[in-house]
C-alpha atoms as a PDB file:
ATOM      1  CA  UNK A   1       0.000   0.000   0.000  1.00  0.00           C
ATOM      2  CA  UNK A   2       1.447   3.444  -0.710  1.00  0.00           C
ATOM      3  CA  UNK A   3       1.435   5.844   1.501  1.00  0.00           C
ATOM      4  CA  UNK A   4       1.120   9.519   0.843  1.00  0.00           C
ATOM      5  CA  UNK A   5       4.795  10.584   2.354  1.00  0.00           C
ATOM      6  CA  UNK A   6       5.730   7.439  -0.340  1.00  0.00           C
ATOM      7  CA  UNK A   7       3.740   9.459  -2.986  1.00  0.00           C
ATOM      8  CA  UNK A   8       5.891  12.867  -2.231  1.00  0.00           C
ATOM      9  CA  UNK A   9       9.222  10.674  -1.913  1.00  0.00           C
ATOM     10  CA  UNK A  10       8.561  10.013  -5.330  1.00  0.00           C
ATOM     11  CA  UNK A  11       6.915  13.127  -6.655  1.00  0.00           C
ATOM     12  CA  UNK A  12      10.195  14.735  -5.780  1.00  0.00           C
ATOM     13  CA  UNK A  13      13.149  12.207  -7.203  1.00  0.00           C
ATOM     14  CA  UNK A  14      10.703  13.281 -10.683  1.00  0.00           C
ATOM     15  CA  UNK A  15      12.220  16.075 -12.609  1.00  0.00           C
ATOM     16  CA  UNK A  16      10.050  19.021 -12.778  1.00  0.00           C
ATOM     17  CA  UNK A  17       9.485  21.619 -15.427  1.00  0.00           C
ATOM     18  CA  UNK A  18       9.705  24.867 -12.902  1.00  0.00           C
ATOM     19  CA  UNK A  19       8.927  26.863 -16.673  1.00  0.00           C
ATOM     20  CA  UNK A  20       5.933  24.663 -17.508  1.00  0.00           C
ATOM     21  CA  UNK A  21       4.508  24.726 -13.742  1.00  0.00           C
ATOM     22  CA  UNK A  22       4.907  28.773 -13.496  1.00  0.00           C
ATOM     23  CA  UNK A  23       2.964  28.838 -16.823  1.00  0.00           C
ATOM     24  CA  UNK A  24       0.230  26.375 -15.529  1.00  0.00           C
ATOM     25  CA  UNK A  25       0.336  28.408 -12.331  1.00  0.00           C
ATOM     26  CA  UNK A  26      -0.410  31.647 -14.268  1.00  0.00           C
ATOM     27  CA  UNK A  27      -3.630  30.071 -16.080  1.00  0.00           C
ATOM     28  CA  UNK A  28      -5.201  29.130 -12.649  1.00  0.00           C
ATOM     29  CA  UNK A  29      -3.767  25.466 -12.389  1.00  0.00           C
ATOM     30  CA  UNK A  30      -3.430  24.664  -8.569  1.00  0.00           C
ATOM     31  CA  UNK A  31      -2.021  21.175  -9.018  1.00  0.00           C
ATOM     32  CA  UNK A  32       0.763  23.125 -10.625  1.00  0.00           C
ATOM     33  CA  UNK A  33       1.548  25.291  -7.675  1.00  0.00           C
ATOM     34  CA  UNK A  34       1.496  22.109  -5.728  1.00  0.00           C
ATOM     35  CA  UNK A  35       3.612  20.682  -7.843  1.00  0.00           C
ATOM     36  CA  UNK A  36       6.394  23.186  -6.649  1.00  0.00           C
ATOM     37  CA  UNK A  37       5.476  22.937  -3.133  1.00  0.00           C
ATOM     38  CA  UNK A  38       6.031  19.526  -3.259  1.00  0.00           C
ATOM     39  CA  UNK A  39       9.122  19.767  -4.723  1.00  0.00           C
ATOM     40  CA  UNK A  40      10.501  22.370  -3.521  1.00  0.00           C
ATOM     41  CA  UNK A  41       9.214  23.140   0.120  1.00  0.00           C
ATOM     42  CA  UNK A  42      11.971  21.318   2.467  1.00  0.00           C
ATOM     43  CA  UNK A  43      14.727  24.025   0.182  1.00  0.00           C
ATOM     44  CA  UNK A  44      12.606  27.255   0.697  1.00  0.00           C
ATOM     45  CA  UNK A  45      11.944  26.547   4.252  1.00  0.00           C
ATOM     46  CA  UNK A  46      15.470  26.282   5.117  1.00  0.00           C
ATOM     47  CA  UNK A  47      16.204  29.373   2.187  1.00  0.00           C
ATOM     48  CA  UNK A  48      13.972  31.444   4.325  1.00  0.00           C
ATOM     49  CA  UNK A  49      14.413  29.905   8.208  1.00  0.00           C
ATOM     50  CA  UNK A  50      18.464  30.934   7.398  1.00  0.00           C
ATOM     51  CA  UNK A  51      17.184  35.123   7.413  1.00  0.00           C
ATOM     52  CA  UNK A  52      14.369  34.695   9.363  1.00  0.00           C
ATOM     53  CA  UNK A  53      15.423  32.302  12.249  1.00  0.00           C
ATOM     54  CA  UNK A  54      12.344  31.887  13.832  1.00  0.00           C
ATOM     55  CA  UNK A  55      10.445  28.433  12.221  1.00  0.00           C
ATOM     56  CA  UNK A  56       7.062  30.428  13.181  1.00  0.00           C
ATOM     57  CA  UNK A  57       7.780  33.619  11.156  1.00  0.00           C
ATOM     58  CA  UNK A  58       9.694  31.582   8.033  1.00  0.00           C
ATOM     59  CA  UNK A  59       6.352  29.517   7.915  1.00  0.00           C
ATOM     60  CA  UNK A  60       4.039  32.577   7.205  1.00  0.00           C
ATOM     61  CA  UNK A  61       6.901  33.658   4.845  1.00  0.00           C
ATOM     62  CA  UNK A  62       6.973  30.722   3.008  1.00  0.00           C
ATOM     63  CA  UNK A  63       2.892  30.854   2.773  1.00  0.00           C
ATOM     64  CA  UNK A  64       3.316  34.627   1.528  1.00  0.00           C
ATOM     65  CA  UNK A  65       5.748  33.823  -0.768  1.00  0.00           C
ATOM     66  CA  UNK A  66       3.548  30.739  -2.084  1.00  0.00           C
ATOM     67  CA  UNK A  67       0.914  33.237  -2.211  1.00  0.00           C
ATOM     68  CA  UNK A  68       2.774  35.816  -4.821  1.00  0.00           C
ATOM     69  CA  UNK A  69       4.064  32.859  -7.046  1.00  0.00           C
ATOM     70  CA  UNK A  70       0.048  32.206  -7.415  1.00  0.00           C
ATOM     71  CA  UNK A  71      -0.084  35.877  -7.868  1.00  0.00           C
ATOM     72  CA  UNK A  72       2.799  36.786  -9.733  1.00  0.00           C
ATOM     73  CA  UNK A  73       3.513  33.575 -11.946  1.00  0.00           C
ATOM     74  CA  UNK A  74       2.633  35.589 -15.038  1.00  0.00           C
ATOM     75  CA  UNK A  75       5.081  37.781 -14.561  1.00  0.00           C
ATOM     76  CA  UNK A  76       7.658  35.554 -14.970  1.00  0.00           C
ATOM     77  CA  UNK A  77      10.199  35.921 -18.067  1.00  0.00           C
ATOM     78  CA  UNK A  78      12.131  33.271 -19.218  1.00  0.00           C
ATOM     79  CA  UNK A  79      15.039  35.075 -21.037  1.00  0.00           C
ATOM     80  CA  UNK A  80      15.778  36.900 -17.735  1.00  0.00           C
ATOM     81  CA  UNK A  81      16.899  33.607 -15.577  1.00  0.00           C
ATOM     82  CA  UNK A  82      15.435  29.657 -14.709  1.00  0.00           C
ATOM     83  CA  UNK A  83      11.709  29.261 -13.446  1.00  0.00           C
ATOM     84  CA  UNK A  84      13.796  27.974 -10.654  1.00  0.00           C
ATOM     85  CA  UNK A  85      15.755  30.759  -9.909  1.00  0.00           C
ATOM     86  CA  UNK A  86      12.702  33.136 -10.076  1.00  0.00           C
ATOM     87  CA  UNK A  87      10.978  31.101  -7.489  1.00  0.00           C
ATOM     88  CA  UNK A  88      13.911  30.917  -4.737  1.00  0.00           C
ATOM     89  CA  UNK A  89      14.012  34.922  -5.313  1.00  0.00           C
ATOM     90  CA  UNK A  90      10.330  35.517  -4.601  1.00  0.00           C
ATOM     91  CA  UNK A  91      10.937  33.557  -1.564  1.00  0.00           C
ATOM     92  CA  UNK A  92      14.268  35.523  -0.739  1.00  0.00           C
ATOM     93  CA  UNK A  93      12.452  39.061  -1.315  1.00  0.00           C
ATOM     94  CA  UNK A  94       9.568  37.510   1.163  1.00  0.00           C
ATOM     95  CA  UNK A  95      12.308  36.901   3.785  1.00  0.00           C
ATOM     96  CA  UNK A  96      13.953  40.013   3.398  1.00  0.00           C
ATOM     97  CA  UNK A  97      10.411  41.999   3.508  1.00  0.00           C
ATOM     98  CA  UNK A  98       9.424  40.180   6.642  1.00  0.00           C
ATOM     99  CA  UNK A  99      13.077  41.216   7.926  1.00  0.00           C
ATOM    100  CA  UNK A 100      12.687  44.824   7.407  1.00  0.00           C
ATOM    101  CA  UNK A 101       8.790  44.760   8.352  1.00  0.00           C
ATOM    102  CA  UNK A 102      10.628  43.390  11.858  1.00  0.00           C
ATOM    103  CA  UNK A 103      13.070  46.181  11.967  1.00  0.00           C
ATOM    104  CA  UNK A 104      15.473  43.625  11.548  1.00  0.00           C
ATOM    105  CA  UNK A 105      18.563  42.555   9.827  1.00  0.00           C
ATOM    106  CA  UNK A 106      20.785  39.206   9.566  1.00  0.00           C
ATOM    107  CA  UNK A 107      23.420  38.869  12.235  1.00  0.00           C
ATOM    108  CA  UNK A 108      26.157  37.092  11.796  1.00  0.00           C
ATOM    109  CA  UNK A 109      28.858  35.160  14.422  1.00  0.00           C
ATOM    110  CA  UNK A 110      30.394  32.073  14.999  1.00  0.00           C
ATOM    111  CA  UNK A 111      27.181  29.741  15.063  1.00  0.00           C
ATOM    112  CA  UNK A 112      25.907  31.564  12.431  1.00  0.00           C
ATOM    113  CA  UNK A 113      28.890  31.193  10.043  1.00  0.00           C
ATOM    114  CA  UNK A 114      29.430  27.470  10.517  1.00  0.00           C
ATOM    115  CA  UNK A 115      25.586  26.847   9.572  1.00  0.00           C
ATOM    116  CA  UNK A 116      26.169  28.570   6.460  1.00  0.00           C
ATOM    117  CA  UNK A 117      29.026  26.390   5.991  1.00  0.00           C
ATOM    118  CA  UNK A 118      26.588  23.161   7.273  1.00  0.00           C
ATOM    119  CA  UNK A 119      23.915  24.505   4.354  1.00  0.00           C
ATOM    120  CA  UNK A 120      26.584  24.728   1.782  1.00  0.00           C
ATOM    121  CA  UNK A 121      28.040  21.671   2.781  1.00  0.00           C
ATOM    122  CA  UNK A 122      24.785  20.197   2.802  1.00  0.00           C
ATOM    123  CA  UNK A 123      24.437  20.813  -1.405  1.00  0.00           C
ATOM    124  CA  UNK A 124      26.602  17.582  -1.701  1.00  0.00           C
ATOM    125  CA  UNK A 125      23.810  15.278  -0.088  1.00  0.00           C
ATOM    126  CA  UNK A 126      22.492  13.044  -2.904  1.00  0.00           C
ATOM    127  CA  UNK A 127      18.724  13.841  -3.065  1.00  0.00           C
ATOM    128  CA  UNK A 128      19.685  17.533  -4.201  1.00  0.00           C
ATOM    129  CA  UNK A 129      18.904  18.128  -7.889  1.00  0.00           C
ATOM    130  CA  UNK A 130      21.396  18.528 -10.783  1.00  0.00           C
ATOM    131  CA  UNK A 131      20.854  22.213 -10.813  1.00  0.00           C
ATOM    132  CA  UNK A 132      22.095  22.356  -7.113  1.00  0.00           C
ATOM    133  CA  UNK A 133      25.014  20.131  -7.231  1.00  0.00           C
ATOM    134  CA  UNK A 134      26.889  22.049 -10.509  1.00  0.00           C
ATOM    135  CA  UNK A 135      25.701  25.603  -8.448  1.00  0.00           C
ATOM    136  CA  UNK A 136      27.484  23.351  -5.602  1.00  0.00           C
ATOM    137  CA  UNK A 137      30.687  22.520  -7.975  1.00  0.00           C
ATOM    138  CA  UNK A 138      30.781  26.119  -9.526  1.00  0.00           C
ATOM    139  CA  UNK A 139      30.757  27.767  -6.029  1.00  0.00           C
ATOM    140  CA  UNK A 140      33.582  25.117  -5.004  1.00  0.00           C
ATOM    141  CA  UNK A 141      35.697  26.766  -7.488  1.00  0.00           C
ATOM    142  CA  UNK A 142      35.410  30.074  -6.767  1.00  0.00           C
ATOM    143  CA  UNK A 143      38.410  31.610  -4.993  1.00  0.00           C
ATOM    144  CA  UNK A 144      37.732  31.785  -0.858  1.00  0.00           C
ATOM    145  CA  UNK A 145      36.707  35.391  -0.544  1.00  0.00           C
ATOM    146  CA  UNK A 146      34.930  35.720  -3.308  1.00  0.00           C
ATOM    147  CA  UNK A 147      32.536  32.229  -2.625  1.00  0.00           C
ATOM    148  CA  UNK A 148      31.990  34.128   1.298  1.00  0.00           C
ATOM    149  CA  UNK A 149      31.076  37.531  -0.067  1.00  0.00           C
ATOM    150  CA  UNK A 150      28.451  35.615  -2.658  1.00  0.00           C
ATOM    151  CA  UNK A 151      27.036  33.147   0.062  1.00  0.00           C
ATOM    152  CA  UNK A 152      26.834  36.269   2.564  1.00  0.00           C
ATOM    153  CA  UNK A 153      24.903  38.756  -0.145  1.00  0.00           C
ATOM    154  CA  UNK A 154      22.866  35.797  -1.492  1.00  0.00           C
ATOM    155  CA  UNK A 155      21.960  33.002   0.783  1.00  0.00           C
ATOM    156  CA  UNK A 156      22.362  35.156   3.870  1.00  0.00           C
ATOM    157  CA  UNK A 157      20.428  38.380   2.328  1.00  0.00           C
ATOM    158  CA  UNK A 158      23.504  40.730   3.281  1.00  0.00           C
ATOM    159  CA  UNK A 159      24.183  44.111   2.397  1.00  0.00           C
ATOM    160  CA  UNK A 160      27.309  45.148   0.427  1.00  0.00           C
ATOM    161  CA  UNK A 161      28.179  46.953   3.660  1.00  0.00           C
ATOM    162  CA  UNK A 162      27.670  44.485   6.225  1.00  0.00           C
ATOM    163  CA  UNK A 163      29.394  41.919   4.059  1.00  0.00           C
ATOM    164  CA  UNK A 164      32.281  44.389   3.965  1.00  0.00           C
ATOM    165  CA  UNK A 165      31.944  44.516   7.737  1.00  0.00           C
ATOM    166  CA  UNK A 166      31.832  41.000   8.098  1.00  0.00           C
ATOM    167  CA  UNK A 167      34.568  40.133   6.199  1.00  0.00           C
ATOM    168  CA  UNK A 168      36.865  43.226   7.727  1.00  0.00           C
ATOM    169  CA  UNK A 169      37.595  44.348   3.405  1.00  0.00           C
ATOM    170  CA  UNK A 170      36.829  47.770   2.187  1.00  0.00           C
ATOM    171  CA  UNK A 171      33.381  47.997   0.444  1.00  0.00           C
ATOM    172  CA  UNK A 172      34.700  48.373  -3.359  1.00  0.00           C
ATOM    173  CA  UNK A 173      36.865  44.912  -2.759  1.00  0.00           C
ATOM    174  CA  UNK A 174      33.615  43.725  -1.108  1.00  0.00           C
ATOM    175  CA  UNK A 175      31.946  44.603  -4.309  1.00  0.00           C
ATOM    176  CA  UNK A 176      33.999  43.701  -6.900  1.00  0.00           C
ATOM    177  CA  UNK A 177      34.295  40.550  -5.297  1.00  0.00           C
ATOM    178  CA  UNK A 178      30.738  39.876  -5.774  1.00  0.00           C
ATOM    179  CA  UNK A 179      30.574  41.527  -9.154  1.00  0.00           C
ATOM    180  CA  UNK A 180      33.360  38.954  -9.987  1.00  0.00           C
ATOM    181  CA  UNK A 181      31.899  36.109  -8.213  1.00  0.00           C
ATOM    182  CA  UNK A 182      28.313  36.269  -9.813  1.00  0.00           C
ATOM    183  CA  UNK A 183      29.988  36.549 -13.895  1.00  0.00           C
ATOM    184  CA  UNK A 184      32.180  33.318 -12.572  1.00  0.00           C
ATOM    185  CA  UNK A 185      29.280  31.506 -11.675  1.00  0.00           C
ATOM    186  CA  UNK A 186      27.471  32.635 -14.344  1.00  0.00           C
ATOM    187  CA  UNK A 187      30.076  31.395 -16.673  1.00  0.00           C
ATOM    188  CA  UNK A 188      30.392  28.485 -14.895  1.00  0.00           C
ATOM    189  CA  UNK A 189      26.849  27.303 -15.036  1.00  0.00           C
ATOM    190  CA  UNK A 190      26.798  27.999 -18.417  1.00  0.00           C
END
Protein backbone atom coordinates (compact mmCIF):
# COMPACT_ATOMS: atom_id res chain seq x y z
CA UNK A 1 0.00 0.00 0.00
CA UNK A 2 1.45 3.44 -0.71
CA UNK A 3 1.43 5.84 1.50
CA UNK A 4 1.12 9.52 0.84
CA UNK A 5 4.80 10.58 2.35
CA UNK A 6 5.73 7.44 -0.34
CA UNK A 7 3.74 9.46 -2.99
CA UNK A 8 5.89 12.87 -2.23
CA UNK A 9 9.22 10.67 -1.91
CA UNK A 10 8.56 10.01 -5.33
CA UNK A 11 6.92 13.13 -6.65
CA UNK A 12 10.19 14.74 -5.78
CA UNK A 13 13.15 12.21 -7.20
CA UNK A 14 10.70 13.28 -10.68
CA UNK A 15 12.22 16.08 -12.61
CA UNK A 16 10.05 19.02 -12.78
CA UNK A 17 9.48 21.62 -15.43
CA UNK A 18 9.70 24.87 -12.90
CA UNK A 19 8.93 26.86 -16.67
CA UNK A 20 5.93 24.66 -17.51
CA UNK A 21 4.51 24.73 -13.74
CA UNK A 22 4.91 28.77 -13.50
CA UNK A 23 2.96 28.84 -16.82
CA UNK A 24 0.23 26.37 -15.53
CA UNK A 25 0.34 28.41 -12.33
CA UNK A 26 -0.41 31.65 -14.27
CA UNK A 27 -3.63 30.07 -16.08
CA UNK A 28 -5.20 29.13 -12.65
CA UNK A 29 -3.77 25.47 -12.39
CA UNK A 30 -3.43 24.66 -8.57
CA UNK A 31 -2.02 21.17 -9.02
CA UNK A 32 0.76 23.13 -10.63
CA UNK A 33 1.55 25.29 -7.68
CA UNK A 34 1.50 22.11 -5.73
CA UNK A 35 3.61 20.68 -7.84
CA UNK A 36 6.39 23.19 -6.65
CA UNK A 37 5.48 22.94 -3.13
CA UNK A 38 6.03 19.53 -3.26
CA UNK A 39 9.12 19.77 -4.72
CA UNK A 40 10.50 22.37 -3.52
CA UNK A 41 9.21 23.14 0.12
CA UNK A 42 11.97 21.32 2.47
CA UNK A 43 14.73 24.02 0.18
CA UNK A 44 12.61 27.26 0.70
CA UNK A 45 11.94 26.55 4.25
CA UNK A 46 15.47 26.28 5.12
CA UNK A 47 16.20 29.37 2.19
CA UNK A 48 13.97 31.44 4.32
CA UNK A 49 14.41 29.90 8.21
CA UNK A 50 18.46 30.93 7.40
CA UNK A 51 17.18 35.12 7.41
CA UNK A 52 14.37 34.70 9.36
CA UNK A 53 15.42 32.30 12.25
CA UNK A 54 12.34 31.89 13.83
CA UNK A 55 10.44 28.43 12.22
CA UNK A 56 7.06 30.43 13.18
CA UNK A 57 7.78 33.62 11.16
CA UNK A 58 9.69 31.58 8.03
CA UNK A 59 6.35 29.52 7.92
CA UNK A 60 4.04 32.58 7.21
CA UNK A 61 6.90 33.66 4.85
CA UNK A 62 6.97 30.72 3.01
CA UNK A 63 2.89 30.85 2.77
CA UNK A 64 3.32 34.63 1.53
CA UNK A 65 5.75 33.82 -0.77
CA UNK A 66 3.55 30.74 -2.08
CA UNK A 67 0.91 33.24 -2.21
CA UNK A 68 2.77 35.82 -4.82
CA UNK A 69 4.06 32.86 -7.05
CA UNK A 70 0.05 32.21 -7.42
CA UNK A 71 -0.08 35.88 -7.87
CA UNK A 72 2.80 36.79 -9.73
CA UNK A 73 3.51 33.57 -11.95
CA UNK A 74 2.63 35.59 -15.04
CA UNK A 75 5.08 37.78 -14.56
CA UNK A 76 7.66 35.55 -14.97
CA UNK A 77 10.20 35.92 -18.07
CA UNK A 78 12.13 33.27 -19.22
CA UNK A 79 15.04 35.08 -21.04
CA UNK A 80 15.78 36.90 -17.74
CA UNK A 81 16.90 33.61 -15.58
CA UNK A 82 15.44 29.66 -14.71
CA UNK A 83 11.71 29.26 -13.45
CA UNK A 84 13.80 27.97 -10.65
CA UNK A 85 15.76 30.76 -9.91
CA UNK A 86 12.70 33.14 -10.08
CA UNK A 87 10.98 31.10 -7.49
CA UNK A 88 13.91 30.92 -4.74
CA UNK A 89 14.01 34.92 -5.31
CA UNK A 90 10.33 35.52 -4.60
CA UNK A 91 10.94 33.56 -1.56
CA UNK A 92 14.27 35.52 -0.74
CA UNK A 93 12.45 39.06 -1.31
CA UNK A 94 9.57 37.51 1.16
CA UNK A 95 12.31 36.90 3.78
CA UNK A 96 13.95 40.01 3.40
CA UNK A 97 10.41 42.00 3.51
CA UNK A 98 9.42 40.18 6.64
CA UNK A 99 13.08 41.22 7.93
CA UNK A 100 12.69 44.82 7.41
CA UNK A 101 8.79 44.76 8.35
CA UNK A 102 10.63 43.39 11.86
CA UNK A 103 13.07 46.18 11.97
CA UNK A 104 15.47 43.62 11.55
CA UNK A 105 18.56 42.55 9.83
CA UNK A 106 20.78 39.21 9.57
CA UNK A 107 23.42 38.87 12.24
CA UNK A 108 26.16 37.09 11.80
CA UNK A 109 28.86 35.16 14.42
CA UNK A 110 30.39 32.07 15.00
CA UNK A 111 27.18 29.74 15.06
CA UNK A 112 25.91 31.56 12.43
CA UNK A 113 28.89 31.19 10.04
CA UNK A 114 29.43 27.47 10.52
CA UNK A 115 25.59 26.85 9.57
CA UNK A 116 26.17 28.57 6.46
CA UNK A 117 29.03 26.39 5.99
CA UNK A 118 26.59 23.16 7.27
CA UNK A 119 23.92 24.50 4.35
CA UNK A 120 26.58 24.73 1.78
CA UNK A 121 28.04 21.67 2.78
CA UNK A 122 24.78 20.20 2.80
CA UNK A 123 24.44 20.81 -1.41
CA UNK A 124 26.60 17.58 -1.70
CA UNK A 125 23.81 15.28 -0.09
CA UNK A 126 22.49 13.04 -2.90
CA UNK A 127 18.72 13.84 -3.06
CA UNK A 128 19.69 17.53 -4.20
CA UNK A 129 18.90 18.13 -7.89
CA UNK A 130 21.40 18.53 -10.78
CA UNK A 131 20.85 22.21 -10.81
CA UNK A 132 22.10 22.36 -7.11
CA UNK A 133 25.01 20.13 -7.23
CA UNK A 134 26.89 22.05 -10.51
CA UNK A 135 25.70 25.60 -8.45
CA UNK A 136 27.48 23.35 -5.60
CA UNK A 137 30.69 22.52 -7.97
CA UNK A 138 30.78 26.12 -9.53
CA UNK A 139 30.76 27.77 -6.03
CA UNK A 140 33.58 25.12 -5.00
CA UNK A 141 35.70 26.77 -7.49
CA UNK A 142 35.41 30.07 -6.77
CA UNK A 143 38.41 31.61 -4.99
CA UNK A 144 37.73 31.78 -0.86
CA UNK A 145 36.71 35.39 -0.54
CA UNK A 146 34.93 35.72 -3.31
CA UNK A 147 32.54 32.23 -2.63
CA UNK A 148 31.99 34.13 1.30
CA UNK A 149 31.08 37.53 -0.07
CA UNK A 150 28.45 35.62 -2.66
CA UNK A 151 27.04 33.15 0.06
CA UNK A 152 26.83 36.27 2.56
CA UNK A 153 24.90 38.76 -0.15
CA UNK A 154 22.87 35.80 -1.49
CA UNK A 155 21.96 33.00 0.78
CA UNK A 156 22.36 35.16 3.87
CA UNK A 157 20.43 38.38 2.33
CA UNK A 158 23.50 40.73 3.28
CA UNK A 159 24.18 44.11 2.40
CA UNK A 160 27.31 45.15 0.43
CA UNK A 161 28.18 46.95 3.66
CA UNK A 162 27.67 44.48 6.23
CA UNK A 163 29.39 41.92 4.06
CA UNK A 164 32.28 44.39 3.97
CA UNK A 165 31.94 44.52 7.74
CA UNK A 166 31.83 41.00 8.10
CA UNK A 167 34.57 40.13 6.20
CA UNK A 168 36.87 43.23 7.73
CA UNK A 169 37.59 44.35 3.40
CA UNK A 170 36.83 47.77 2.19
CA UNK A 171 33.38 48.00 0.44
CA UNK A 172 34.70 48.37 -3.36
CA UNK A 173 36.87 44.91 -2.76
CA UNK A 174 33.61 43.72 -1.11
CA UNK A 175 31.95 44.60 -4.31
CA UNK A 176 34.00 43.70 -6.90
CA UNK A 177 34.29 40.55 -5.30
CA UNK A 178 30.74 39.88 -5.77
CA UNK A 179 30.57 41.53 -9.15
CA UNK A 180 33.36 38.95 -9.99
CA UNK A 181 31.90 36.11 -8.21
CA UNK A 182 28.31 36.27 -9.81
CA UNK A 183 29.99 36.55 -13.90
CA UNK A 184 32.18 33.32 -12.57
CA UNK A 185 29.28 31.51 -11.67
CA UNK A 186 27.47 32.64 -14.34
CA UNK A 187 30.08 31.40 -16.67
CA UNK A 188 30.39 28.49 -14.90
CA UNK A 189 26.85 27.30 -15.04
CA UNK A 190 26.80 28.00 -18.42
Amino acid sequence: MTTATDTRAATNDLPLDFEAALLRCAQGDQFALRAIYERERRWLMATVLRLVRRRELAEEVLHDAFLQIWNKAGTYKPGLGSARGWIYTVVRHCALNALRSLNASPERDDERYEELIEAHAAWHAEDQSAEQRALAQCLERLEEQRRQAVLLAFVDGYSHEQVAAQLGSPLGTVKSWIRRGLVALKDCLS
